[in-house]
PDB file of N, CA and C in Angstrom:
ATOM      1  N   UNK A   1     101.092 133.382  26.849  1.00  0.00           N
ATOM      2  CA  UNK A   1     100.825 134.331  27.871  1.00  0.00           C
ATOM      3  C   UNK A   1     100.159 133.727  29.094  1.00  0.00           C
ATOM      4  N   UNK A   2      99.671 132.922  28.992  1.00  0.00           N
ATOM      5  CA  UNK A   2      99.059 131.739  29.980  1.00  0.00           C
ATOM      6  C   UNK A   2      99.782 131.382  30.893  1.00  0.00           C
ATOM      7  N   UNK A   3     100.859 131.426  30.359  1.00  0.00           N
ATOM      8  CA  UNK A   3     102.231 130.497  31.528  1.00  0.00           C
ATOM      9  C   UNK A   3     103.016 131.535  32.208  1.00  0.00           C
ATOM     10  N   UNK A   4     102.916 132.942  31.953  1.00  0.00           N
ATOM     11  CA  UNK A   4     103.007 133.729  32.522  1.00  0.00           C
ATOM     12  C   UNK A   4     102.271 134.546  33.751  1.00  0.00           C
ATOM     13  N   UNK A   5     101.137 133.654  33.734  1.00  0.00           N
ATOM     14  CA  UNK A   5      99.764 135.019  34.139  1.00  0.00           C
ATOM     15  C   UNK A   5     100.737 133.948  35.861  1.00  0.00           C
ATOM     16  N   UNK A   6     100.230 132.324  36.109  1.00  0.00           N
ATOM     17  CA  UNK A   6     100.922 131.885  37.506  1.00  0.00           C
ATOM     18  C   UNK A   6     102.109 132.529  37.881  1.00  0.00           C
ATOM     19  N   UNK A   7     103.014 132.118  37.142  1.00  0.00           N
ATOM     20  CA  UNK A   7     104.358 132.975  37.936  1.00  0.00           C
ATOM     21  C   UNK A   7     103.926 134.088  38.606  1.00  0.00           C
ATOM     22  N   UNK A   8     103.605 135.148  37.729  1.00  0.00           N
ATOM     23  CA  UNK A   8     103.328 136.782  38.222  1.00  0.00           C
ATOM     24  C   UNK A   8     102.467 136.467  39.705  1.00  0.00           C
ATOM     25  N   UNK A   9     101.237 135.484  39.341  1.00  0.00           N
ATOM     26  CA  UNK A   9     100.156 135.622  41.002  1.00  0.00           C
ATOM     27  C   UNK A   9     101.473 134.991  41.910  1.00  0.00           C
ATOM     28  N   UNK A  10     102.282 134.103  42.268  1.00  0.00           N
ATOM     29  CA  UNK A  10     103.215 133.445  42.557  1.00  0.00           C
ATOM     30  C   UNK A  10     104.666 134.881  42.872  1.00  0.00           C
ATOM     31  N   UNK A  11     104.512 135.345  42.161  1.00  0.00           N
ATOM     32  CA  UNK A  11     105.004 136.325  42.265  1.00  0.00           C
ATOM     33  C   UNK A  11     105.026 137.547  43.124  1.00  0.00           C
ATOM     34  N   UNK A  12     103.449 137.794  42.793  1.00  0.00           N
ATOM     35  CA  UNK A  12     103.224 139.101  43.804  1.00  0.00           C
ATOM     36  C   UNK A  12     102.500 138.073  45.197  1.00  0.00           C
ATOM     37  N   UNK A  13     102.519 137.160  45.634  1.00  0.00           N
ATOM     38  CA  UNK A  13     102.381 136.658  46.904  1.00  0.00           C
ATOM     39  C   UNK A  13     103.525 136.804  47.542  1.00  0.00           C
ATOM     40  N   UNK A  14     104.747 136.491  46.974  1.00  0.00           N
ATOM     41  CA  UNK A  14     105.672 136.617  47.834  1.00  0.00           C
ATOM     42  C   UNK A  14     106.911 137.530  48.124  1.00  0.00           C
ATOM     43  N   UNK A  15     106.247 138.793  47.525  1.00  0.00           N
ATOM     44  CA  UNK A  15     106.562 140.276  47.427  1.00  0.00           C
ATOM     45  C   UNK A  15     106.780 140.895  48.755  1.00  0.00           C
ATOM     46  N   UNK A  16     106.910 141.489  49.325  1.00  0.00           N
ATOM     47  CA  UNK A  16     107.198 142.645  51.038  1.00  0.00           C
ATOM     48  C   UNK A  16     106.105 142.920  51.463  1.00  0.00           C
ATOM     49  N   UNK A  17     104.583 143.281  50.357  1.00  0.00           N
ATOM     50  CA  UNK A  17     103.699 143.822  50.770  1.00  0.00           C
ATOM     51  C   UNK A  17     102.887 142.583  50.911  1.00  0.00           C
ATOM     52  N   UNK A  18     102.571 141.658  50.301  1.00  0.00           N
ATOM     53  CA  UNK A  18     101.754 140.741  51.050  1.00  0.00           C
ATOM     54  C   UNK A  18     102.197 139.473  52.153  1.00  0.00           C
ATOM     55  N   UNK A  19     103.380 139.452  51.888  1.00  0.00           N
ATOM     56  CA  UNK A  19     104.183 138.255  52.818  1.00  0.00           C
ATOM     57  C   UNK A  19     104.853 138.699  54.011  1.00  0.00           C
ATOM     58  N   UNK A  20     104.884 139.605  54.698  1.00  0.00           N
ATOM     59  CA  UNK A  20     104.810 140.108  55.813  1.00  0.00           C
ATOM     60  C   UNK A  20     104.118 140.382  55.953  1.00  0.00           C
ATOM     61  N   UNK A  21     102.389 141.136  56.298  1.00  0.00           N
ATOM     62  CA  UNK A  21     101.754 140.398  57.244  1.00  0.00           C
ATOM     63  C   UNK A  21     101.371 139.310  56.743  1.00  0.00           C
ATOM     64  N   UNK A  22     101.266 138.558  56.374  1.00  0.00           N
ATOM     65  CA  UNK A  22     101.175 137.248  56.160  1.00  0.00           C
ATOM     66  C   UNK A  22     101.454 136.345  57.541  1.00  0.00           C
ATOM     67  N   UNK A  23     103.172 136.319  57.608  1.00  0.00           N
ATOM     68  CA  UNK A  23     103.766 136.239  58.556  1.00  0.00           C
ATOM     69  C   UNK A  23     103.554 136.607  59.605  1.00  0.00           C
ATOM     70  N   UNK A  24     103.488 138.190  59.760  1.00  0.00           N
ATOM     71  CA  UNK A  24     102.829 138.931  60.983  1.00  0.00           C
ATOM     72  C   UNK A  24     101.934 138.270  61.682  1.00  0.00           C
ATOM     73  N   UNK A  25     100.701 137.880  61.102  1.00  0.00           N
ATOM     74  CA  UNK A  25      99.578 137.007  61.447  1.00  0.00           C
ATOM     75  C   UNK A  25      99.724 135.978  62.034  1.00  0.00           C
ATOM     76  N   UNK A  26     100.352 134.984  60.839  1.00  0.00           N
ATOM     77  CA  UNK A  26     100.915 133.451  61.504  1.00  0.00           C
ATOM     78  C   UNK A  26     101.793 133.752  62.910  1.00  0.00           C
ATOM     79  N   UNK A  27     102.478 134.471  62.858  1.00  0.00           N
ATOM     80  CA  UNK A  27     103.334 134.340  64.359  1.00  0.00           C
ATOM     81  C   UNK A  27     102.460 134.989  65.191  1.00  0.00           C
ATOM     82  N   UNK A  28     101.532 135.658  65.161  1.00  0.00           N
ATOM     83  CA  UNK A  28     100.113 136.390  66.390  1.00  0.00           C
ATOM     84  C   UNK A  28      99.426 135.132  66.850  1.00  0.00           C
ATOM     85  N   UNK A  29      99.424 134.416  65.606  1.00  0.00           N
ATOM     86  CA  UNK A  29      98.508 132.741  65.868  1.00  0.00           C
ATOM     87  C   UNK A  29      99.423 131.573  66.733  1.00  0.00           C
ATOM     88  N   UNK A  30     100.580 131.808  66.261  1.00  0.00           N
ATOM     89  CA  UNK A  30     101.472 130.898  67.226  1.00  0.00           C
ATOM     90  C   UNK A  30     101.636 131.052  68.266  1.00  0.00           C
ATOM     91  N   UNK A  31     101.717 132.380  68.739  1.00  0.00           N
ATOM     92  CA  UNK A  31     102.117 132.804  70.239  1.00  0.00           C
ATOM     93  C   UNK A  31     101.382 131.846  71.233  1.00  0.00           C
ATOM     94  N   UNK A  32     100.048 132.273  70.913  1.00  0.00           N
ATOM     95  CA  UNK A  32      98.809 131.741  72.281  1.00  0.00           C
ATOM     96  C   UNK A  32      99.344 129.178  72.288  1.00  0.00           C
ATOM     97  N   UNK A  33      99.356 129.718  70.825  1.00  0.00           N
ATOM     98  CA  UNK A  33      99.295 128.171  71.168  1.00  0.00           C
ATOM     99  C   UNK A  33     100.706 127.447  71.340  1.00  0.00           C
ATOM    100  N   UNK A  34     101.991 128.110  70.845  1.00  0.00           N
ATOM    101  CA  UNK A  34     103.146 127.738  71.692  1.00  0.00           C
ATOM    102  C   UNK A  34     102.908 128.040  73.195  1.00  0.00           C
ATOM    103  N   UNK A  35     102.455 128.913  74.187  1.00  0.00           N
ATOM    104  CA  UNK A  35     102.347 128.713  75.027  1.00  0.00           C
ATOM    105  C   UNK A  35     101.371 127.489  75.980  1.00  0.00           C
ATOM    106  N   UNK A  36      99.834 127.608  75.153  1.00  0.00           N
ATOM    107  CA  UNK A  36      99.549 126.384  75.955  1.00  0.00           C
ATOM    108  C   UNK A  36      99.612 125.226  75.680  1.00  0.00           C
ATOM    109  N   UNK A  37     100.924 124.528  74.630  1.00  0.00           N
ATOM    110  CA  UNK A  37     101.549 123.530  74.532  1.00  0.00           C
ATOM    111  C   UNK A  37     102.695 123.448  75.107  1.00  0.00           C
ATOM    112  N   UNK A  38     103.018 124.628  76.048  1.00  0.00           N
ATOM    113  CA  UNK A  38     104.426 124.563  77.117  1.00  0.00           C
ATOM    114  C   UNK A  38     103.432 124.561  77.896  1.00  0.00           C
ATOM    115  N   UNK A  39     102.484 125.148  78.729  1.00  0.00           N
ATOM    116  CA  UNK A  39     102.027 125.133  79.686  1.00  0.00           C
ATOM    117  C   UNK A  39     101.493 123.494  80.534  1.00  0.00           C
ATOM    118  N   UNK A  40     100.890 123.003  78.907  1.00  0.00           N
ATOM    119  CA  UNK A  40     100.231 122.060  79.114  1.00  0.00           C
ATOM    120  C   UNK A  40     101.335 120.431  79.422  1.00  0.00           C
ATOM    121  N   UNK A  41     102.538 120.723  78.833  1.00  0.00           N
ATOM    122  CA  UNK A  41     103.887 119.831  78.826  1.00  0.00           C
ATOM    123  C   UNK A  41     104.151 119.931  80.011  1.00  0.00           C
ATOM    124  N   UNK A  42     104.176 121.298  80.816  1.00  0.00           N
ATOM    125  CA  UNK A  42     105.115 121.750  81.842  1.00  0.00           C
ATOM    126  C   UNK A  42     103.845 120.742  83.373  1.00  0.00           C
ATOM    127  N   UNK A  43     102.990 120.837  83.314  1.00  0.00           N
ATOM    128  CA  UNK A  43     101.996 120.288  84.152  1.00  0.00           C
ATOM    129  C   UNK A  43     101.972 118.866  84.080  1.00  0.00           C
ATOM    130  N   UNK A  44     102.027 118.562  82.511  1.00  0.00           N
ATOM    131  CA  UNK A  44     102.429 116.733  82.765  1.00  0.00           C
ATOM    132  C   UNK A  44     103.598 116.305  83.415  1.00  0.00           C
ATOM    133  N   UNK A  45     104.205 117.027  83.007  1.00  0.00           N
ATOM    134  CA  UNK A  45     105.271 116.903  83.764  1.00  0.00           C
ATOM    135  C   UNK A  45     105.639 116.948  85.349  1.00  0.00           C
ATOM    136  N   UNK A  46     105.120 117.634  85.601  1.00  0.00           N
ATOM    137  CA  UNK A  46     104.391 117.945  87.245  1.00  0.00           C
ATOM    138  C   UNK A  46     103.860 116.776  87.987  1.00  0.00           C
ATOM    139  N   UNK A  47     102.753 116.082  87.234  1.00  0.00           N
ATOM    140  CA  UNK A  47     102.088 115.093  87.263  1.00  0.00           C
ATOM    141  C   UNK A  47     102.976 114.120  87.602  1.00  0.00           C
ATOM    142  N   UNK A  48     103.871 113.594  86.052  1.00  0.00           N
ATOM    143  CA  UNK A  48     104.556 112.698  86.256  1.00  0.00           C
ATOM    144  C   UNK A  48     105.611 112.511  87.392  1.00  0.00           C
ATOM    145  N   UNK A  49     105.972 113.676  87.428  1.00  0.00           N
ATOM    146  CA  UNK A  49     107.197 113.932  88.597  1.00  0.00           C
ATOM    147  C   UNK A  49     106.685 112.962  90.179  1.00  0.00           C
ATOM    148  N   UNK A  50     105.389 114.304  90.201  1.00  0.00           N
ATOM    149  CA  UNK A  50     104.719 114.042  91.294  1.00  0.00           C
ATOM    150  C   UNK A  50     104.304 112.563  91.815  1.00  0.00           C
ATOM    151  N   UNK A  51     104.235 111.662  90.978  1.00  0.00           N
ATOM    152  CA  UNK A  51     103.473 110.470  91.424  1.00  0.00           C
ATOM    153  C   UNK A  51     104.923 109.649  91.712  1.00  0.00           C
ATOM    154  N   UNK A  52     106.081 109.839  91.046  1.00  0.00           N
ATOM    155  CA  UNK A  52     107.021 109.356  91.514  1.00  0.00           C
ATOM    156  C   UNK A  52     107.981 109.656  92.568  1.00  0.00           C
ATOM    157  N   UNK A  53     107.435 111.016  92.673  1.00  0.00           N
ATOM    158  CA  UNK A  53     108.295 111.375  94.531  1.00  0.00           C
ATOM    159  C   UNK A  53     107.265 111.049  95.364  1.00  0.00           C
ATOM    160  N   UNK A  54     106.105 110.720  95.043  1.00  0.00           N
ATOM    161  CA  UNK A  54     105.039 109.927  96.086  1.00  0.00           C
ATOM    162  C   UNK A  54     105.148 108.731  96.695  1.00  0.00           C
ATOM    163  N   UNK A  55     105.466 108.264  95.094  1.00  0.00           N
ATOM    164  CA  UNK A  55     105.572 106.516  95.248  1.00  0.00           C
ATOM    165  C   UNK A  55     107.413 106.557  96.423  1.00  0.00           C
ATOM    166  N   UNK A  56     108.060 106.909  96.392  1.00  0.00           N
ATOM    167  CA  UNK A  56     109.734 107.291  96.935  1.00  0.00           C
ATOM    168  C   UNK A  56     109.202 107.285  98.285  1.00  0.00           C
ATOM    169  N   UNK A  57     108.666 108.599  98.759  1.00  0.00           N
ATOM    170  CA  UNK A  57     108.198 108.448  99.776  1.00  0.00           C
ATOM    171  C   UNK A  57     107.337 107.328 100.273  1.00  0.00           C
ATOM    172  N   UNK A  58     106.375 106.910  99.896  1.00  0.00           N
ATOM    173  CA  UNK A  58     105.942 105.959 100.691  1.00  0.00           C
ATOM    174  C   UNK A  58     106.881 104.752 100.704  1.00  0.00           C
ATOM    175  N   UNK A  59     107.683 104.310  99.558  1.00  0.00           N
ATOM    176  CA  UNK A  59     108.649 103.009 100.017  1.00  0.00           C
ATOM    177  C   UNK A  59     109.376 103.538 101.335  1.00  0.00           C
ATOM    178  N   UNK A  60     109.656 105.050 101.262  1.00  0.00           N
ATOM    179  CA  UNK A  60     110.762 105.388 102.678  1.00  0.00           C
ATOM    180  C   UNK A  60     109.467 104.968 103.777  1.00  0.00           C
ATOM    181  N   UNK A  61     108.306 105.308 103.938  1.00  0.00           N
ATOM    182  CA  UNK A  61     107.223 105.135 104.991  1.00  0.00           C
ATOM    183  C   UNK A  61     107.388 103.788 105.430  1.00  0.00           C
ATOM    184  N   UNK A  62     107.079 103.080 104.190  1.00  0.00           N
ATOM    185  CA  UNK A  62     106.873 101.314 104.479  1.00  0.00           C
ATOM    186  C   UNK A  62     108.297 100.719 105.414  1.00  0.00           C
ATOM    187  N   UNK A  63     109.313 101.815 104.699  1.00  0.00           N
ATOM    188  CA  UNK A  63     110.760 100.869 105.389  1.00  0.00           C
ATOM    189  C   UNK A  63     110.540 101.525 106.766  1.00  0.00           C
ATOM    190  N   UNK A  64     110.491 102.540 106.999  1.00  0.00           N
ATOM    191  CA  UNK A  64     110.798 102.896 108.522  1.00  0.00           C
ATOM    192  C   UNK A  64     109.548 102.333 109.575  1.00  0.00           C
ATOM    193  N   UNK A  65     108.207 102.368 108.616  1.00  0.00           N
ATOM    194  CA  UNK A  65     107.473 100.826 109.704  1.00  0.00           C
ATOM    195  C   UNK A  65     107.792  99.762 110.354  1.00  0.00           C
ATOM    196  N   UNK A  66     108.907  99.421 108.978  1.00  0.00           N
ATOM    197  CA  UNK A  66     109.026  97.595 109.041  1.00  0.00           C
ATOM    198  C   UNK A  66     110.324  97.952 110.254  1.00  0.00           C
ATOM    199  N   UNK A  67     111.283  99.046 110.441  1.00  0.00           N
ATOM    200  CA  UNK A  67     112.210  99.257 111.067  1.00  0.00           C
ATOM    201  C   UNK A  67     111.556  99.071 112.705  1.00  0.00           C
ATOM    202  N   UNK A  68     110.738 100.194 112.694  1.00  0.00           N
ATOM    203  CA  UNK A  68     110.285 100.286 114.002  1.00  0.00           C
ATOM    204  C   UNK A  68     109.072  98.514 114.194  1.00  0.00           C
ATOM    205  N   UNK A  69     108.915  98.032 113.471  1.00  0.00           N
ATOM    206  CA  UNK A  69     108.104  96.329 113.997  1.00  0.00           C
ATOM    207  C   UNK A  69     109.327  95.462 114.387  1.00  0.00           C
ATOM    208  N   UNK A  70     110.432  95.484 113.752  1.00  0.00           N
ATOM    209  CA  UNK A  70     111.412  94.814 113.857  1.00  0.00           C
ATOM    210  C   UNK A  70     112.223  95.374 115.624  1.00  0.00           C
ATOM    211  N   UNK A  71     112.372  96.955 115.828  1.00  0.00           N
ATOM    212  CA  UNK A  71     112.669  97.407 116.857  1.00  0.00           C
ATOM    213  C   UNK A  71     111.571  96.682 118.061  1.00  0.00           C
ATOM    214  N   UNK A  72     110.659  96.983 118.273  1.00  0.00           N
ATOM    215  CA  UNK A  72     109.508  96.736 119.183  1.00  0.00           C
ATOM    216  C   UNK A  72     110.084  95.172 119.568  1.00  0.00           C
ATOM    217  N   UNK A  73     110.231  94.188 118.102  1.00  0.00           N
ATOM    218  CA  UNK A  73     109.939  92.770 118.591  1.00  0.00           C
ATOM    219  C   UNK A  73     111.290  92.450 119.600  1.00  0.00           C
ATOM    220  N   UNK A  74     112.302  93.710 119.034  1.00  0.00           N
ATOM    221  CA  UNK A  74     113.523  93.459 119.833  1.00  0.00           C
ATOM    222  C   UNK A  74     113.508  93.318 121.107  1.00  0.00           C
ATOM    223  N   UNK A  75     112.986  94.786 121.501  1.00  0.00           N
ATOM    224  CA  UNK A  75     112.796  95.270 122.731  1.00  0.00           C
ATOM    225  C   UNK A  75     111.688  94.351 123.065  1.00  0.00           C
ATOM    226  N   UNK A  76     111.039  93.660 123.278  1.00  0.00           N
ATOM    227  CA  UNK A  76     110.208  92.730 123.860  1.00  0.00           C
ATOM    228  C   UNK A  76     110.455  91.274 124.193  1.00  0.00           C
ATOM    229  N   UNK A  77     111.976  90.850 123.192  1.00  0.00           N
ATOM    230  CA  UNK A  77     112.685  90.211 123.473  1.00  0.00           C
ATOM    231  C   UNK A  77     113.766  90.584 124.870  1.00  0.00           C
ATOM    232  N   UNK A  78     114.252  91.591 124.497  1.00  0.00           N
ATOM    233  CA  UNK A  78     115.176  91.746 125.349  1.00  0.00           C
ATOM    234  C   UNK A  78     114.616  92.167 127.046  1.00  0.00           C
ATOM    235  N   UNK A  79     112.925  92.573 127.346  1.00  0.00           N
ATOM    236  CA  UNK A  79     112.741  92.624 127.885  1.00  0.00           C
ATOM    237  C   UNK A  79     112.556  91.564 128.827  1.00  0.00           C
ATOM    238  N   UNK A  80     112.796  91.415 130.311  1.00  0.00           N
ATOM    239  CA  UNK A  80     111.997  90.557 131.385  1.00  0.00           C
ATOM    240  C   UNK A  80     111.095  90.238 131.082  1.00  0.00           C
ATOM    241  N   UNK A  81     110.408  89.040 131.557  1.00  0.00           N
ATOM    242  CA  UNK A  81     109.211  88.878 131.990  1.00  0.00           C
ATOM    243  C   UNK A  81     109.064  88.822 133.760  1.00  0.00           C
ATOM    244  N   UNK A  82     108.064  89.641 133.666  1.00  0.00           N
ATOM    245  CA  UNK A  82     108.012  90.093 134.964  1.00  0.00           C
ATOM    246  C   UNK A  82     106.871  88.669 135.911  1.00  0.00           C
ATOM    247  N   UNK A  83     107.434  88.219 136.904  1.00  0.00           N
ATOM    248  CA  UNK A  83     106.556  87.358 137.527  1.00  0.00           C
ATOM    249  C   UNK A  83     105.584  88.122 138.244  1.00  0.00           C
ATOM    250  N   UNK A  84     104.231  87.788 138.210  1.00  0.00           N
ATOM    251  CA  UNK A  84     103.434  88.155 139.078  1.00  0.00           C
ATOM    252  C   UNK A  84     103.512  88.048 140.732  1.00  0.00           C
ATOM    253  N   UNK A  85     104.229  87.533 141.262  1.00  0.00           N
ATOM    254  CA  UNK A  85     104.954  86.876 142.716  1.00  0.00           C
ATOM    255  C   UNK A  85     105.617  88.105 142.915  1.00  0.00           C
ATOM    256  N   UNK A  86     106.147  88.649 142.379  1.00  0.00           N
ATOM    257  CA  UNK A  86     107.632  89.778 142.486  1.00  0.00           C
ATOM    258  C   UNK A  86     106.154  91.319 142.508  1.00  0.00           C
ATOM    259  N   UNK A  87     105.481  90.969 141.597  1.00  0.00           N
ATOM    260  CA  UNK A  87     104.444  92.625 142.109  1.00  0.00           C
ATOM    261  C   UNK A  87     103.676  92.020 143.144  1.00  0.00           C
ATOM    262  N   UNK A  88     103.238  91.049 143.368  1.00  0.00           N
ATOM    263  CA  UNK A  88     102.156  91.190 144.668  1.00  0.00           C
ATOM    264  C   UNK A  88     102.873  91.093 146.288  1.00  0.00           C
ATOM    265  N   UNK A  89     104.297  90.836 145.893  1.00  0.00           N
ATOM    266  CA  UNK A  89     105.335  91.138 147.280  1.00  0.00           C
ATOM    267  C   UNK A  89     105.658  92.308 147.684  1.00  0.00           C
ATOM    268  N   UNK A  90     105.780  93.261 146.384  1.00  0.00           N
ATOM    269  CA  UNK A  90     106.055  94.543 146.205  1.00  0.00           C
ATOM    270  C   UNK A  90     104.733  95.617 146.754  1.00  0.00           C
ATOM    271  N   UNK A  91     103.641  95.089 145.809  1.00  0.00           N
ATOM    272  CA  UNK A  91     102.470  95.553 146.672  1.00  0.00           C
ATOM    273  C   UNK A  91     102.567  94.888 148.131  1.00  0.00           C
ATOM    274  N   UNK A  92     102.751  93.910 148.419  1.00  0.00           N
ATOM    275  CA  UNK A  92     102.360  93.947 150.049  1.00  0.00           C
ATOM    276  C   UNK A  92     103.178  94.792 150.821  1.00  0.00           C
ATOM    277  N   UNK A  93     104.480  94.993 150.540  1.00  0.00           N
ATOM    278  CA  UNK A  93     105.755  95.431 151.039  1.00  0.00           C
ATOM    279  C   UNK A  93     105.106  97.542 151.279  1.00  0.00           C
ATOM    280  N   UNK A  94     104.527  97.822 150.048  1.00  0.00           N
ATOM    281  CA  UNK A  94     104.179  98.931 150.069  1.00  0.00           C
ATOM    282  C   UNK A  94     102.844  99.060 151.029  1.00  0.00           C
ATOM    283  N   UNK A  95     101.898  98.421 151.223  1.00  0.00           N
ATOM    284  CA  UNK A  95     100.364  98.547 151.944  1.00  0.00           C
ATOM    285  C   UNK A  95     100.749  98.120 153.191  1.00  0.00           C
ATOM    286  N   UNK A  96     102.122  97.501 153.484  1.00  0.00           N
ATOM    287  CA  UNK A  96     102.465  97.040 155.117  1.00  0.00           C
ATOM    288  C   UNK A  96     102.246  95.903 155.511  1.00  0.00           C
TER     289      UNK A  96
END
C-alpha cells in the first residue's frame, strides 16, 4: 500500500483542479519578465546599432574633410600669385 500512497499524491497534482492554476500563476510570473527581457534586448540593440551608424558617419565626416583639404590645395595651386608691383600700380592708378 506504500507504493500506492506516491502515485495517488502524483496523481492528484496533476488533476484540472490543482494544475491549472498552477499554470495560471506561472504564466502571471512570466508575463512581467518576458517583457523586460524584450525590452532590455530591444535597447541593446539600440546601443549596438547606434554606435555603428556613428562610427559610418564619422568615416563619411573624415572623407569629406580630406575632400575639401585636397580641394583648397587645388585651388591654391591653380591660383595666381599675385605680384605686389601689379597692386601698388593699381593703387596708384586709383588715388591719381
Amino acid at each position: 500500500m506504500s507504493n500506492i500512497s506516491p502515485l495517488i499524491a502524483a496523481g492528484s497534482l496533476f488533476d484540472g483542479d490543482t494544475l491549472a492554476p498552477l499554470i495560471m500563476c506561472l504564466g502571471f510570473c512570466a508575463i512581467p519578465i518576458v517583457a523586460i527581457l524584450t525590452k532590455h534586448q530591444r535597447a541593446m540593440a539600440e546601443i549596438i546599432h547606434g554606435k555603428r551608424r556613428e562610427d559610418v558617419l564619422r568615416g563619411e565626416l573624415e572623407g569629406v574633410k580630406a575632400e575639401m583639404a585636397e580641394m583648397r590645395s587645388q585651388l591654391r595651386a591653380l591660383s595666381l600669385p599675385r605680384s605686389t608691383a601689379d597692386d601698388t600700380e593699381g593703387l596708384k592708378r586709383r588715388l591719381g
